[in-house]
C-alpha atoms as a PDB file:
ATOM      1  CA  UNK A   1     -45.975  57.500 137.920  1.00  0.00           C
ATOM      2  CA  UNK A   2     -44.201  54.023 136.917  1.00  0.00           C
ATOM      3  CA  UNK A   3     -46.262  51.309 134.888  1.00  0.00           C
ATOM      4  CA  UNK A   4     -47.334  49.296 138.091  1.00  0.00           C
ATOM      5  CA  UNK A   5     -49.442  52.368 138.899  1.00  0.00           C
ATOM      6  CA  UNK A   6     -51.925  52.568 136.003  1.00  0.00           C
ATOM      7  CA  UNK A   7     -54.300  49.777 134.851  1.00  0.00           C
ATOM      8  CA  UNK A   8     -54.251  50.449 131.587  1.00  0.00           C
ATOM      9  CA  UNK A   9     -50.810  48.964 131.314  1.00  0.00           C
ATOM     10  CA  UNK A  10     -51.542  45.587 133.006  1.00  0.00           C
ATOM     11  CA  UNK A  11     -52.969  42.703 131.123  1.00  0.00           C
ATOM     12  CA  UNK A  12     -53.773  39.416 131.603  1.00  0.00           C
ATOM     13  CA  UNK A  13     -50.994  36.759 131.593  1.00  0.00           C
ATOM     14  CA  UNK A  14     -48.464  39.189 131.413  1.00  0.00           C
ATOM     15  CA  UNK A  15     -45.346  38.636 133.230  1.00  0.00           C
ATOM     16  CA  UNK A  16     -44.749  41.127 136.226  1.00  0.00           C
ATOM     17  CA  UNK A  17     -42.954  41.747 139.792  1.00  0.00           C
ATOM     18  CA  UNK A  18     -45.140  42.357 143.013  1.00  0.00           C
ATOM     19  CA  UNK A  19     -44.566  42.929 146.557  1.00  0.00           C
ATOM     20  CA  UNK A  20     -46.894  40.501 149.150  1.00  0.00           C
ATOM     21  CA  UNK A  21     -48.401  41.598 151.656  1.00  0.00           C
ATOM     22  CA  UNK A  22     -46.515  39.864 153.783  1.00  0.00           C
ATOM     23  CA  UNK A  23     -42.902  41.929 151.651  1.00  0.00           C
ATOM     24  CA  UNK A  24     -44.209  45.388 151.893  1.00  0.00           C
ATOM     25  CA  UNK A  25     -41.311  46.079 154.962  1.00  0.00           C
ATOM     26  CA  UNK A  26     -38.507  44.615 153.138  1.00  0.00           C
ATOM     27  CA  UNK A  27     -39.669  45.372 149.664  1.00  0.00           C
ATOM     28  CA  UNK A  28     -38.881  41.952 148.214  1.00  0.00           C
ATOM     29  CA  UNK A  29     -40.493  41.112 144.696  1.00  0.00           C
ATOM     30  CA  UNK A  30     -42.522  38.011 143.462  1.00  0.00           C
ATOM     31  CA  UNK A  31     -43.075  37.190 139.813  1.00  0.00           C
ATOM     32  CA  UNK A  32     -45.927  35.588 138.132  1.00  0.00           C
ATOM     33  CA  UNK A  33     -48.219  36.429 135.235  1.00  0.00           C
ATOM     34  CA  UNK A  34     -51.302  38.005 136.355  1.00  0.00           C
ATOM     35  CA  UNK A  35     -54.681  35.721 136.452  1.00  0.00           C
ATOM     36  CA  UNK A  36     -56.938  38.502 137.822  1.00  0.00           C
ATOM     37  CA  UNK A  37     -57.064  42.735 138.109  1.00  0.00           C
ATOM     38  CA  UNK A  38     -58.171  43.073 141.486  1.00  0.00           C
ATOM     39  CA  UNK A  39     -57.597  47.260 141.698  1.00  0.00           C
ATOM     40  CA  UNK A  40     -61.371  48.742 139.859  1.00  0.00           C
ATOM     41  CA  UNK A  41     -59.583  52.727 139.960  1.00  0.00           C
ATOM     42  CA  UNK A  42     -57.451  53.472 136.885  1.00  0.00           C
ATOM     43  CA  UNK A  43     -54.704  54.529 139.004  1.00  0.00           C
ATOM     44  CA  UNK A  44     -53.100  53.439 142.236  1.00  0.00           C
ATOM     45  CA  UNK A  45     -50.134  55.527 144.121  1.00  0.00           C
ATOM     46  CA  UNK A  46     -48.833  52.113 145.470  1.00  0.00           C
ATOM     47  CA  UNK A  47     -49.032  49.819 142.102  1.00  0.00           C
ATOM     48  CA  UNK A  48     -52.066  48.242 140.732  1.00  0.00           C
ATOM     49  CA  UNK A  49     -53.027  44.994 143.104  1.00  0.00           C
ATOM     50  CA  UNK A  50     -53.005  41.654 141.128  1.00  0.00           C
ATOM     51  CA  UNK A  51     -53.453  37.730 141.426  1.00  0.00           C
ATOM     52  CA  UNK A  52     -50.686  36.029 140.186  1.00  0.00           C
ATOM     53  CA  UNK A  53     -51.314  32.617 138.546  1.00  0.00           C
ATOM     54  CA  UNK A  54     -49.720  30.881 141.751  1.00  0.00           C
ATOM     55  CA  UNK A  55     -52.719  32.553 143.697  1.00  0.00           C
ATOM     56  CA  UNK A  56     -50.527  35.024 145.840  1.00  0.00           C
ATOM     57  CA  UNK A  57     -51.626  38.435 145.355  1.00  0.00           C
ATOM     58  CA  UNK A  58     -49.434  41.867 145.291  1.00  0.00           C
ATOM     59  CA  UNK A  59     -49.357  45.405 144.003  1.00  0.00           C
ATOM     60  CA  UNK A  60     -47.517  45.838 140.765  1.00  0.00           C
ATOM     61  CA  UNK A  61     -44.064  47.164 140.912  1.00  0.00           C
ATOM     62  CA  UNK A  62     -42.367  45.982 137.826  1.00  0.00           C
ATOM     63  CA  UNK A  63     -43.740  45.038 134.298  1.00  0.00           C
ATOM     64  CA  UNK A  64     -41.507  42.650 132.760  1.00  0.00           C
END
């Protein structure tokens, strides 16, 4: 289980990589520090979903 997966590693304004939506085929990564947990389950098999302080929202992948 990487970092992205578990909520108990992802805080508030923390800076951190997440694939869109829109990215999940290719994979491609957005960073941002996270405004807002959106994922309520401690755990999530695809990375905890986020919004980013730009307003996009991802799942975690990377926790810089």
């Amino acid at each position: 289980m990487t970092d992205g997966q578990k909520r108990v590693n992802i805080k508030y304004g923390i800076d951190v990589g997440v694939v869109l939506k829109a990215d999940q085929s290719s994979g491609r990564l957005s960073y941002g520090k996270v405004q807002k947990i959106l994922t309520n389950s401690p755990t999530h098999p695809h990375g905890i979903k986020v919004r980013l302080n730009t307003g996009e929202v991802g799942r975690v992948k990377e926790i810089l």
